[in-house]
PDB file of N, CA and C in Angstrom:
ATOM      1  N   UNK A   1       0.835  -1.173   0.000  1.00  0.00           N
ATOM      2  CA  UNK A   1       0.000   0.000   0.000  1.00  0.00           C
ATOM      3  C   UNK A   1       0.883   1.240   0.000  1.00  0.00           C
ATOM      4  N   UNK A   2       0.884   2.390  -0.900  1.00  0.00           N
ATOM      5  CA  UNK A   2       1.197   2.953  -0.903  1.00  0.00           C
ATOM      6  C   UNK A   2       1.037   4.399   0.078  1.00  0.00           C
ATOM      7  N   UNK A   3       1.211   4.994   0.259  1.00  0.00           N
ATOM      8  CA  UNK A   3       0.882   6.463   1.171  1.00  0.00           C
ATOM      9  C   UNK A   3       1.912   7.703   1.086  1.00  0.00           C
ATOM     10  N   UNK A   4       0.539   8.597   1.209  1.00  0.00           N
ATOM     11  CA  UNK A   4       1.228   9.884   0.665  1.00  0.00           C
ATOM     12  C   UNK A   4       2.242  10.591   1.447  1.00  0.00           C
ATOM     13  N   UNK A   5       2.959  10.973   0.532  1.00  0.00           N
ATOM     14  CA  UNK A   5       4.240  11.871   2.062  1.00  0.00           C
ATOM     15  C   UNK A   5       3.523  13.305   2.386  1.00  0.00           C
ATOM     16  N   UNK A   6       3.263  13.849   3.241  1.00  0.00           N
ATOM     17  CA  UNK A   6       2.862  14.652   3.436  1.00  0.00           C
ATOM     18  C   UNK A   6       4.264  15.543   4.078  1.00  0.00           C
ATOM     19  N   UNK A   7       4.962  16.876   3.717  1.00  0.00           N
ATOM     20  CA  UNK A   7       5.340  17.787   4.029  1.00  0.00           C
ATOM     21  C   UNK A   7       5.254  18.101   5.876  1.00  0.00           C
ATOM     22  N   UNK A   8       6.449  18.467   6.373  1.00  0.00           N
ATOM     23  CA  UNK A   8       6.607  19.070   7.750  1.00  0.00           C
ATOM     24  C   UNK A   8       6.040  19.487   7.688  1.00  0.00           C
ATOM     25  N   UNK A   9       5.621  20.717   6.876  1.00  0.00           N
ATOM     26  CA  UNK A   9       5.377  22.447   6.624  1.00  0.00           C
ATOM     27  C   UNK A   9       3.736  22.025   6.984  1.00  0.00           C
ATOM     28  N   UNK A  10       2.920  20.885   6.518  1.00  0.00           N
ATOM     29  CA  UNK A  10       1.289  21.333   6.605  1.00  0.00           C
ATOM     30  C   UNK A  10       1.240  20.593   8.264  1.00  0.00           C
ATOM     31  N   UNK A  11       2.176  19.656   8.874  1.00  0.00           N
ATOM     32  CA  UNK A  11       1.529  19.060  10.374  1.00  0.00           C
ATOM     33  C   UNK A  11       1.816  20.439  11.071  1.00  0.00           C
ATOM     34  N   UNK A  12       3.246  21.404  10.798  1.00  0.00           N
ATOM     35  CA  UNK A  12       3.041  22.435  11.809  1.00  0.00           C
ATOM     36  C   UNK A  12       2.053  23.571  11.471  1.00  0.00           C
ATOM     37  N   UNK A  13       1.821  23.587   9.922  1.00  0.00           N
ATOM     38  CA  UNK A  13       0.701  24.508   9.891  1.00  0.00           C
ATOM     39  C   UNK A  13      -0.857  23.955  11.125  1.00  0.00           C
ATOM     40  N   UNK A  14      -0.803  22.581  11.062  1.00  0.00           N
ATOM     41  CA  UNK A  14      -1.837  22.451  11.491  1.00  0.00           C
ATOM     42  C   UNK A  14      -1.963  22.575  12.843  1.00  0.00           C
ATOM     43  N   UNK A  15      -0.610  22.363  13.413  1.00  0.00           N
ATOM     44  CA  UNK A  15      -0.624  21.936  14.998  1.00  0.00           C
ATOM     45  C   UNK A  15      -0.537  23.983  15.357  1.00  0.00           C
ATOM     46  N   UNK A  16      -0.122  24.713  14.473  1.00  0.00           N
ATOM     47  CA  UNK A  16      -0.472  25.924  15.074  1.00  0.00           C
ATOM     48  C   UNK A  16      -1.756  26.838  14.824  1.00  0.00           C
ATOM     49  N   UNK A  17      -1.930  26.508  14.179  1.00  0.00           N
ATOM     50  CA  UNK A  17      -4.124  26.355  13.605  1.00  0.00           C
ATOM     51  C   UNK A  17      -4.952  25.658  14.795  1.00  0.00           C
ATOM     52  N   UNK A  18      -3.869  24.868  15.323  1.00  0.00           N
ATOM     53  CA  UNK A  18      -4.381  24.021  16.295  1.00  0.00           C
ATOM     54  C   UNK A  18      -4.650  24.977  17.994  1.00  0.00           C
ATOM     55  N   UNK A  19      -3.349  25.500  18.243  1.00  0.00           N
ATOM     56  CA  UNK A  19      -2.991  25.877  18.938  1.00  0.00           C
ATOM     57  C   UNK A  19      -3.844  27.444  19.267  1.00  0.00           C
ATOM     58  N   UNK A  20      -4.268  28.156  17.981  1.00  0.00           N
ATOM     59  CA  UNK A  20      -4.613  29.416  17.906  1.00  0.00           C
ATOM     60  C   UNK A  20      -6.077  29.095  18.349  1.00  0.00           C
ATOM     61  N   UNK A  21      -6.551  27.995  17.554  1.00  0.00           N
ATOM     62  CA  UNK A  21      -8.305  27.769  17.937  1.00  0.00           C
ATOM     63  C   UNK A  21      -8.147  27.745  19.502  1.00  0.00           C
ATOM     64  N   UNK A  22      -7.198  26.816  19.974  1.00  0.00           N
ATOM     65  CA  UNK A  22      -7.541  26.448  21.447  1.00  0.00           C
ATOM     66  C   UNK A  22      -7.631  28.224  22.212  1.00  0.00           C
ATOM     67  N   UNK A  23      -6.999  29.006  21.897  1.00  0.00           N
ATOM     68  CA  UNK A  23      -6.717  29.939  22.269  1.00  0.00           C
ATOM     69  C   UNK A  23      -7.836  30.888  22.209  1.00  0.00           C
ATOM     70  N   UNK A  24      -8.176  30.628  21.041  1.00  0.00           N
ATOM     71  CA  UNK A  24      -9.779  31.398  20.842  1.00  0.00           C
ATOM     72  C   UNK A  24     -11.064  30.437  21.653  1.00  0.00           C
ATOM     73  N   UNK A  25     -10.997  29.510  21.591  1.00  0.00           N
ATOM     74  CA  UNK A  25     -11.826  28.829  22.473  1.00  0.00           C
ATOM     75  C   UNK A  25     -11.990  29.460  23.920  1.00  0.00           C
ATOM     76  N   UNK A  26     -10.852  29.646  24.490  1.00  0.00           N
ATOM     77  CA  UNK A  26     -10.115  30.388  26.032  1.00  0.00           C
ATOM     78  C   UNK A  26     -10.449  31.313  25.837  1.00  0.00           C
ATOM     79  N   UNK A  27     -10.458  32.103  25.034  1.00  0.00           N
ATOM     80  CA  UNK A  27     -10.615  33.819  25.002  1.00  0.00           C
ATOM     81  C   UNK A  27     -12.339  33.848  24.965  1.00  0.00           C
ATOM     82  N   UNK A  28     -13.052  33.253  23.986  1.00  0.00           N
ATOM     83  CA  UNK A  28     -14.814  32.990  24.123  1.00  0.00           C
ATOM     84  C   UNK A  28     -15.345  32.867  25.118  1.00  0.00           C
ATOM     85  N   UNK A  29     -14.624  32.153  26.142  1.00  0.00           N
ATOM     86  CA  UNK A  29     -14.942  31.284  27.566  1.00  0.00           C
ATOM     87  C   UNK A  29     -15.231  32.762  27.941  1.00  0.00           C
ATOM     88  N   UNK A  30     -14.746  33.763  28.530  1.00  0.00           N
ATOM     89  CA  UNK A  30     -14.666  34.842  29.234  1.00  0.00           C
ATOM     90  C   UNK A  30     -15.214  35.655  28.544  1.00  0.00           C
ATOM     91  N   UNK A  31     -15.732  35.944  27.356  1.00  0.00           N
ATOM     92  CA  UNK A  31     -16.500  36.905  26.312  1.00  0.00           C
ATOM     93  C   UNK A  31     -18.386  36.746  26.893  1.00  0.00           C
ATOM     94  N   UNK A  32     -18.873  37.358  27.239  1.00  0.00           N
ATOM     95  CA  UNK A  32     -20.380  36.454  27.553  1.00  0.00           C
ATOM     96  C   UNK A  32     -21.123  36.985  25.948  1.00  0.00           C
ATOM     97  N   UNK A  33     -21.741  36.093  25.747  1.00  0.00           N
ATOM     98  CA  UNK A  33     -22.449  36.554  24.391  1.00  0.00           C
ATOM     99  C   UNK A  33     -23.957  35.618  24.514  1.00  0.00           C
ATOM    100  N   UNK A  34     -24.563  35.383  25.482  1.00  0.00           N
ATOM    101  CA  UNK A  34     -25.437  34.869  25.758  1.00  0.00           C
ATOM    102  C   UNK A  34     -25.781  33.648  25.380  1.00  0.00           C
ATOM    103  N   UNK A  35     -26.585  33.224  24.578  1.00  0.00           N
ATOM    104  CA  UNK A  35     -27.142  31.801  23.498  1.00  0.00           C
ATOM    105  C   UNK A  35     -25.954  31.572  22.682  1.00  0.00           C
ATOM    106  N   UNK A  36     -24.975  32.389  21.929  1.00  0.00           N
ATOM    107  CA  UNK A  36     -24.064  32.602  21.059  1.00  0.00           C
ATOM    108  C   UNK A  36     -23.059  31.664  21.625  1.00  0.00           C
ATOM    109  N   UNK A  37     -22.728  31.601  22.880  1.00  0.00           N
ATOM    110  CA  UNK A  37     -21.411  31.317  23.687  1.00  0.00           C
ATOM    111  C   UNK A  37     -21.105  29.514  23.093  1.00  0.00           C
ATOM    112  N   UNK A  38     -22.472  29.081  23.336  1.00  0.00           N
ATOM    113  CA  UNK A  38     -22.693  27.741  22.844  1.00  0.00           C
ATOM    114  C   UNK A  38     -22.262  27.573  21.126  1.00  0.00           C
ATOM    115  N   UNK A  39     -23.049  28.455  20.529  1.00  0.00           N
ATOM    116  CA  UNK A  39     -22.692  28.186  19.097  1.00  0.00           C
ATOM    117  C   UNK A  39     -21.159  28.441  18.708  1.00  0.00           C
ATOM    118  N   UNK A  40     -20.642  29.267  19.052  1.00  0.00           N
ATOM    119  CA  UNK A  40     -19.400  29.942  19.295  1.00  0.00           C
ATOM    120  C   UNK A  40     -18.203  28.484  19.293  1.00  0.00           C
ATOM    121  N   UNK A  41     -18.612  28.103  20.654  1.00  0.00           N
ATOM    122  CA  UNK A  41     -17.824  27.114  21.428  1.00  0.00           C
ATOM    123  C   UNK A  41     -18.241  25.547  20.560  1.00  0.00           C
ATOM    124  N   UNK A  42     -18.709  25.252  19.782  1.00  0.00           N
ATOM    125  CA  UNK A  42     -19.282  24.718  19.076  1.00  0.00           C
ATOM    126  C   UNK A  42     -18.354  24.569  17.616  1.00  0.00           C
ATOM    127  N   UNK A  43     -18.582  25.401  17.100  1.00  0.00           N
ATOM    128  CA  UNK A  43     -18.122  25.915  15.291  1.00  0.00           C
ATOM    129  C   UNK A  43     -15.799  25.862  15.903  1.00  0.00           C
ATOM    130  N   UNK A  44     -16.250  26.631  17.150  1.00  0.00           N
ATOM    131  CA  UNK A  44     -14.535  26.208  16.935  1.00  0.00           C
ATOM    132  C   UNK A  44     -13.933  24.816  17.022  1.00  0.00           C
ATOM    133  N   UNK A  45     -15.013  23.997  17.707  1.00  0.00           N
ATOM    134  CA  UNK A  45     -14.454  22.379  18.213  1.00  0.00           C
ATOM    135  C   UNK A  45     -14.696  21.551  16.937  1.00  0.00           C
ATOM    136  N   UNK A  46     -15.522  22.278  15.955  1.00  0.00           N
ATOM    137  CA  UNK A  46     -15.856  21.638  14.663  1.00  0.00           C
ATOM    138  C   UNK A  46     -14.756  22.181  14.291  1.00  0.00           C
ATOM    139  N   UNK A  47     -13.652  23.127  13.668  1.00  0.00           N
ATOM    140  CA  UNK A  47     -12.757  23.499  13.316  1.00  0.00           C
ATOM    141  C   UNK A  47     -11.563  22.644  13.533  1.00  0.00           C
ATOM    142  N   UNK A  48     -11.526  22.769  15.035  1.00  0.00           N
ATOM    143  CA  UNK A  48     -10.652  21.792  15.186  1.00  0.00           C
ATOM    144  C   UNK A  48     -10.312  20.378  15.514  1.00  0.00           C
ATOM    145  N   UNK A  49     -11.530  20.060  14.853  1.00  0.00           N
ATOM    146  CA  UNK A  49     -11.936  18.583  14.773  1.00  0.00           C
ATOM    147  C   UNK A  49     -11.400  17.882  13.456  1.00  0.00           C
ATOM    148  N   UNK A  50     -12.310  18.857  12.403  1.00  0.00           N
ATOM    149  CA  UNK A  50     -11.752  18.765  10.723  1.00  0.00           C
ATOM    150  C   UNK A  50     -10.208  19.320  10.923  1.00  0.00           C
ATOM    151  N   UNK A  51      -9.497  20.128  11.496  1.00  0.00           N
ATOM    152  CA  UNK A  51      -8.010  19.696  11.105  1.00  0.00           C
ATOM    153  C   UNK A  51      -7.952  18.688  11.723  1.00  0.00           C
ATOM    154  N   UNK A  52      -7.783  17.891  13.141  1.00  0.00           N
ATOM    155  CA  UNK A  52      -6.827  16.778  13.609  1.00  0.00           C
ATOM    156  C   UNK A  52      -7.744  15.450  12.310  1.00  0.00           C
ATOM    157  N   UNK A  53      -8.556  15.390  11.941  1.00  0.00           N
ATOM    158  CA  UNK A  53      -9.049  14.596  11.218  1.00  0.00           C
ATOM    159  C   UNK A  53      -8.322  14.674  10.014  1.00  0.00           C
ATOM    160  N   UNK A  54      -8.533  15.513   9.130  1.00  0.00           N
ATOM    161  CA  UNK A  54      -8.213  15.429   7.903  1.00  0.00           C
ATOM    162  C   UNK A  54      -6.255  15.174   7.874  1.00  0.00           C
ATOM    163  N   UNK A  55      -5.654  16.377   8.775  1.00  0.00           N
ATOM    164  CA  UNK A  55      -4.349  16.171   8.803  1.00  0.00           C
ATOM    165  C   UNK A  55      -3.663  14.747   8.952  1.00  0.00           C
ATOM    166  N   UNK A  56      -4.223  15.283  10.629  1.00  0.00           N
ATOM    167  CA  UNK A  56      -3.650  14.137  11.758  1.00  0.00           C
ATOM    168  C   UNK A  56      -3.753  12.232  11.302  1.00  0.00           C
ATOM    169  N   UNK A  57      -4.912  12.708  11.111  1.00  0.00           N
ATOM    170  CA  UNK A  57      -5.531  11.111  10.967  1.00  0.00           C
ATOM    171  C   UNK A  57      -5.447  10.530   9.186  1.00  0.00           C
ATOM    172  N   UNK A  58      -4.892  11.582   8.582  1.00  0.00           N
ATOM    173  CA  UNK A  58      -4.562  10.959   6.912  1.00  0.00           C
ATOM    174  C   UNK A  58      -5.904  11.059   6.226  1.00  0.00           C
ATOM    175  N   UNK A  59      -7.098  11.622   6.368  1.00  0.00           N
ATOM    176  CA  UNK A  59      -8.720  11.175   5.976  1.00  0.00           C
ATOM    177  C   UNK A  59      -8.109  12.278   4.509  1.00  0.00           C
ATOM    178  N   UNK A  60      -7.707  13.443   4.552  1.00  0.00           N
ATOM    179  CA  UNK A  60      -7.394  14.141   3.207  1.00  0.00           C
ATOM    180  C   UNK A  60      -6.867  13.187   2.073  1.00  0.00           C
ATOM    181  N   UNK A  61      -5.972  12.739   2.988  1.00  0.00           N
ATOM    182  CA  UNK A  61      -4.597  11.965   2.033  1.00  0.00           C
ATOM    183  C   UNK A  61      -5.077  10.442   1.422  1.00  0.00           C
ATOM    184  N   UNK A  62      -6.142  10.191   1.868  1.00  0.00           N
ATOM    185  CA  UNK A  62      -6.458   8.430   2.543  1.00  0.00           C
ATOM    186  C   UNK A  62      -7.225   8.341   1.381  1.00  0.00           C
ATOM    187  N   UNK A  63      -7.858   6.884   1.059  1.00  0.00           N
ATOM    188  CA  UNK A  63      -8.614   6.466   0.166  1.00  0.00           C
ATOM    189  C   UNK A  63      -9.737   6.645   0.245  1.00  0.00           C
ATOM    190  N   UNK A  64     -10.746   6.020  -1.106  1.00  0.00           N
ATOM    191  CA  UNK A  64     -11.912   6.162  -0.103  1.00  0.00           C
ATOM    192  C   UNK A  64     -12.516   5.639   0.780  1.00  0.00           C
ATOM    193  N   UNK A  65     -11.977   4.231   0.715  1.00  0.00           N
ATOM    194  CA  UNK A  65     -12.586   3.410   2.163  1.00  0.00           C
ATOM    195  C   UNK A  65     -12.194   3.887   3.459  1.00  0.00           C
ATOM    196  N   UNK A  66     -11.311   4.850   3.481  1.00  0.00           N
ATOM    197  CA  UNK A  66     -11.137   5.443   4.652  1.00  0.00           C
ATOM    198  C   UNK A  66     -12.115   6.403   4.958  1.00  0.00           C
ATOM    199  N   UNK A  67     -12.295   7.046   3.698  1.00  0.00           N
ATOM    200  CA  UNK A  67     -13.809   8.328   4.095  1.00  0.00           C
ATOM    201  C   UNK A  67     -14.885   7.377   4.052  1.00  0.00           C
ATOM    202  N   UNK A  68     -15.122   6.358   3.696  1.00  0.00           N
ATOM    203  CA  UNK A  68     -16.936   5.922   4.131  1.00  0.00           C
ATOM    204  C   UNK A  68     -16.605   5.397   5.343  1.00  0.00           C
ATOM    205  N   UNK A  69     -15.596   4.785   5.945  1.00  0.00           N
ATOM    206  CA  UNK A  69     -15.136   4.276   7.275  1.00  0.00           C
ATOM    207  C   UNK A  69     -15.739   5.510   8.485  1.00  0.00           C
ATOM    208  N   UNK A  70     -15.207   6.751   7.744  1.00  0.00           N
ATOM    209  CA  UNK A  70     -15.416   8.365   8.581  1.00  0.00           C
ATOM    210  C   UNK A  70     -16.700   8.547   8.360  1.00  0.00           C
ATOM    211  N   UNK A  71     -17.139   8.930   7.092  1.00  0.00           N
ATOM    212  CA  UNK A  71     -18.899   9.002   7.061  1.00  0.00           C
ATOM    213  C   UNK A  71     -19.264   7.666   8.024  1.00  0.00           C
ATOM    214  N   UNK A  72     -19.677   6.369   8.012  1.00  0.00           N
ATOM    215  CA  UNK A  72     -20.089   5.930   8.911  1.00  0.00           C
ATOM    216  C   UNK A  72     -20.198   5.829  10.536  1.00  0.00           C
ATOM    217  N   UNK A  73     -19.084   6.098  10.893  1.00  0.00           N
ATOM    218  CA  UNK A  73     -18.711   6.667  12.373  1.00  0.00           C
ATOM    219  C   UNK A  73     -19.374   8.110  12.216  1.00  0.00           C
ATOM    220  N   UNK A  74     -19.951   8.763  11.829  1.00  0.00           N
ATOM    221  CA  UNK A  74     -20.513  10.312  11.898  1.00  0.00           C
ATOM    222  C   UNK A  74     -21.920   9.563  11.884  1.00  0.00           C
ATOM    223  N   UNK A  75     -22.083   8.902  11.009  1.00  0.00           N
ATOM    224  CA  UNK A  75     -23.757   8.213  10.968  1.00  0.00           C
ATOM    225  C   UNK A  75     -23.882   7.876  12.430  1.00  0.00           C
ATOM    226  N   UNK A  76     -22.954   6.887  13.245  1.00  0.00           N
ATOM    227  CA  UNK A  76     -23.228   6.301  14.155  1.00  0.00           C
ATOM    228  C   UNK A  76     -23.257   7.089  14.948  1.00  0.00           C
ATOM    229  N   UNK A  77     -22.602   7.904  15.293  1.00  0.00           N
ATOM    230  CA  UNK A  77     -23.012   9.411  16.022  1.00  0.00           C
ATOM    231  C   UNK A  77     -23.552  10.170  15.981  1.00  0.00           C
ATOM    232  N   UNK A  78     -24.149  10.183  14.410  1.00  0.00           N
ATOM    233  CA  UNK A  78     -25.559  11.337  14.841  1.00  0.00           C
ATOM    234  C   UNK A  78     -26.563  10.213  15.099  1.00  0.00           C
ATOM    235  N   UNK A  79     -26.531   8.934  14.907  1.00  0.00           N
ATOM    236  CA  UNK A  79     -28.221   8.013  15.070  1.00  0.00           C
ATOM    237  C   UNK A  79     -27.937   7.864  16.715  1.00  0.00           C
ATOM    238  N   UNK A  80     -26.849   7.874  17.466  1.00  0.00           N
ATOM    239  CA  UNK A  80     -26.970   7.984  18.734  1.00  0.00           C
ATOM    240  C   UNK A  80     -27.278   8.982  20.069  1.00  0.00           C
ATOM    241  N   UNK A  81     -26.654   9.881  19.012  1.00  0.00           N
ATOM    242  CA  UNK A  81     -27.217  11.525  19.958  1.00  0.00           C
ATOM    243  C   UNK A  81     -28.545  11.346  19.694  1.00  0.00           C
ATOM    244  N   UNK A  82     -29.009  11.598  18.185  1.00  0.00           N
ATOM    245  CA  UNK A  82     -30.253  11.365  18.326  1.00  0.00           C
ATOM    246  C   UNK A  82     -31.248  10.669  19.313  1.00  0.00           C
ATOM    247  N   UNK A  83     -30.999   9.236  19.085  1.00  0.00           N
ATOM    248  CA  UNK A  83     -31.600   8.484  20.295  1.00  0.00           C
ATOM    249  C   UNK A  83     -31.955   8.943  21.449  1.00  0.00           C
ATOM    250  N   UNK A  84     -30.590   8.744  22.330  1.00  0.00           N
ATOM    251  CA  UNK A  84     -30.419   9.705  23.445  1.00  0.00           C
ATOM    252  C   UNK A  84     -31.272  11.278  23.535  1.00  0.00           C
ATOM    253  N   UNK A  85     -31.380  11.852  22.483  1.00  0.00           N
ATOM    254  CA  UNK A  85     -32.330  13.178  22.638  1.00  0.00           C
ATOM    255  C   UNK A  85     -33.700  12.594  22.453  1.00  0.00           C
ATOM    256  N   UNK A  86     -34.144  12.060  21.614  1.00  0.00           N
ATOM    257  CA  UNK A  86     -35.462  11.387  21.465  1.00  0.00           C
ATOM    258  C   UNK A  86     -35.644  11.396  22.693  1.00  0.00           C
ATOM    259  N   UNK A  87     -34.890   9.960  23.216  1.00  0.00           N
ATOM    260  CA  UNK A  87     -35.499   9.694  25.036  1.00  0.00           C
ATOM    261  C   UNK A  87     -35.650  10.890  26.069  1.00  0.00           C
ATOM    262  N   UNK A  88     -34.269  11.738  25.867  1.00  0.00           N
ATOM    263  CA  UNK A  88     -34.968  12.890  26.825  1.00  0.00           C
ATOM    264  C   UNK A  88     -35.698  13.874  26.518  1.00  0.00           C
ATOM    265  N   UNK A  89     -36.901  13.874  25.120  1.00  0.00           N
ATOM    266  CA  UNK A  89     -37.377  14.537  25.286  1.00  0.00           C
ATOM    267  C   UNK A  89     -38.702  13.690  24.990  1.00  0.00           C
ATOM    268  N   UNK A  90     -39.010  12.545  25.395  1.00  0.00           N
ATOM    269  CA  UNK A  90     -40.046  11.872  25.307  1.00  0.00           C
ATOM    270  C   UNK A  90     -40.536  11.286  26.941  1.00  0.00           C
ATOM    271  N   UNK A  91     -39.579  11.661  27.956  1.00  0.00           N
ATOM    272  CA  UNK A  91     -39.805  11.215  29.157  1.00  0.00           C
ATOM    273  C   UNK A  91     -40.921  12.244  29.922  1.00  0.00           C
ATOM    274  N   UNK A  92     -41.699  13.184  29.048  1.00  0.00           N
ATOM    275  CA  UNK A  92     -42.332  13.969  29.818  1.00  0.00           C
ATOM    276  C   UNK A  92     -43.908  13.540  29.397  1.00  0.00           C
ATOM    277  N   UNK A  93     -43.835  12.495  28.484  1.00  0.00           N
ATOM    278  CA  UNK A  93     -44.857  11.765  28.217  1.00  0.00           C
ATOM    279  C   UNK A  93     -45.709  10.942  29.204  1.00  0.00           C
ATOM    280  N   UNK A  94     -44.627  10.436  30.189  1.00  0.00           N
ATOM    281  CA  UNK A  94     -45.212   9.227  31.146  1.00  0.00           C
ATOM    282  C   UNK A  94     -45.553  10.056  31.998  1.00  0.00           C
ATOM    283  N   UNK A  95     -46.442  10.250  32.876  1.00  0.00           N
ATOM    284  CA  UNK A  95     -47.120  10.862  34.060  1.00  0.00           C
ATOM    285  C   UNK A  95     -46.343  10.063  35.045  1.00  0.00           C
ATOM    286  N   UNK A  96     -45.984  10.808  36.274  1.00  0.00           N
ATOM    287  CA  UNK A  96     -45.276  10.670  37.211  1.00  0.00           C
ATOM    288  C   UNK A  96     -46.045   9.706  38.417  1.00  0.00           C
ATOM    289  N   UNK A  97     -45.898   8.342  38.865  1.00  0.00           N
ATOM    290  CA  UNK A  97     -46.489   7.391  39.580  1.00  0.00           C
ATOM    291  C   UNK A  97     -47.514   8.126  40.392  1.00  0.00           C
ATOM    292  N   UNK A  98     -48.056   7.954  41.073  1.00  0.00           N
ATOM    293  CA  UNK A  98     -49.164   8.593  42.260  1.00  0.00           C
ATOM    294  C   UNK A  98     -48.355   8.353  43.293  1.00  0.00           C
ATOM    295  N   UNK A  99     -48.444   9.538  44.539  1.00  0.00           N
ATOM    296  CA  UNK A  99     -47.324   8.492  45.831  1.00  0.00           C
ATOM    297  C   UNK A  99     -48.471   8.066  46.467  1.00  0.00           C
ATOM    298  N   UNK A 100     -47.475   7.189  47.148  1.00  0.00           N
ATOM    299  CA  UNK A 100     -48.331   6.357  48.117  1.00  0.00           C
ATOM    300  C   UNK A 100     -49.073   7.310  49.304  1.00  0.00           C
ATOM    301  N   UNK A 101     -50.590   6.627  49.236  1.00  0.00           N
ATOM    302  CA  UNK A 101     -51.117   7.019  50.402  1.00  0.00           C
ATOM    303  C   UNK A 101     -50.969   6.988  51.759  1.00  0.00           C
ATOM    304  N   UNK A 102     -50.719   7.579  52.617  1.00  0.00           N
ATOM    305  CA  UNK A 102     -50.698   7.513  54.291  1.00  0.00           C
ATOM    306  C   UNK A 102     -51.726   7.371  54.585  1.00  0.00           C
ATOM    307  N   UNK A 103     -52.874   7.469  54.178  1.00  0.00           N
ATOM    308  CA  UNK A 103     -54.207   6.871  55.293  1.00  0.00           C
ATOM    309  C   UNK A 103     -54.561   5.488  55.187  1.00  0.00           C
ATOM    310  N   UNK A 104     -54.028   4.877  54.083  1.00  0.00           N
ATOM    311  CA  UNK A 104     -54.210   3.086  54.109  1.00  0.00           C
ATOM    312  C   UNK A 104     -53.773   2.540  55.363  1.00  0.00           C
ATOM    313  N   UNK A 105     -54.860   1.550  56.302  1.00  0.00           N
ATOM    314  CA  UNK A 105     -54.285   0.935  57.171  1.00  0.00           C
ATOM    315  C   UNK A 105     -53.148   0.226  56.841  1.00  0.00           C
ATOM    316  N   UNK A 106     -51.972   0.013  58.351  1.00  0.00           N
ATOM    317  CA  UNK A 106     -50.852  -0.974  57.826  1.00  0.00           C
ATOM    318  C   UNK A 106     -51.505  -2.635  57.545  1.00  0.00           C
ATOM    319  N   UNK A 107     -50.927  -3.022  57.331  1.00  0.00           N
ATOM    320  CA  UNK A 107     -51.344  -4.599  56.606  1.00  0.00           C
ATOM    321  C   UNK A 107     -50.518  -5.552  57.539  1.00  0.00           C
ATOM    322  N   UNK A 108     -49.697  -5.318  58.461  1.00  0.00           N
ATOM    323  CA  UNK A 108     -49.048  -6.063  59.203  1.00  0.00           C
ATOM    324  C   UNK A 108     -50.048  -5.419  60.738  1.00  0.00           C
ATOM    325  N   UNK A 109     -49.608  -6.754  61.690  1.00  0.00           N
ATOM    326  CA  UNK A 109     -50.630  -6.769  62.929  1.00  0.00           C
ATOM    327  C   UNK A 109     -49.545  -5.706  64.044  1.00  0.00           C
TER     328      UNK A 109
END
């Protein structure tokens, strides 16, 4: 199997692309921007997700069975968040037990 050489010059481009997001991430933390803070903190971890992926992990350089390998692991992670959100937002469906009564006589002598 062959594989691509990839250049010094693009891992340190990336690892300092790397380094600057984290930095902006830190600097957001302390910015308040209300609802935003989330989206914010969000779009940068997607940033620096697609570099350590594409760089780090060869997915640019790689074949394609390596990208449907990646598309499928993204499938399996969005059909699981999903899930998981389904359930918590379907638990307000079940009505909450009745508590038990205190005026029932005890049943033991």
């Amino acid at each position: 199997m062959t594989s691509q050489i990839v250049p010094v010059k693009t891992y340190v481009f990336a690892f300092v692309a790397l380094l600057l997001l984290a930095g902006l991430t830190t600097a957001a933390a302390f910015v308040n921007l209300g609802q935003l803070n989330t989206v914010i903190a969000l779009a940068i971890a997607l940033g620096k997700m697609m570099l350590v992926v594409l760089f780090f992990m060869h997915v640019l350089y790689g074949n394609k069975l390596v990208r449907v390998a990646l598309i499928a692991g993204f499938f399996w992670l969005a059909l699981l968040i999903g899930f998981t959100l389904i359930d918590y937002h379907s638990r307000s469906w079940i009505p909450d037990p009745a508590p038990w009564s205190s005026s029932a006589p005890p049943t033991h002598p």
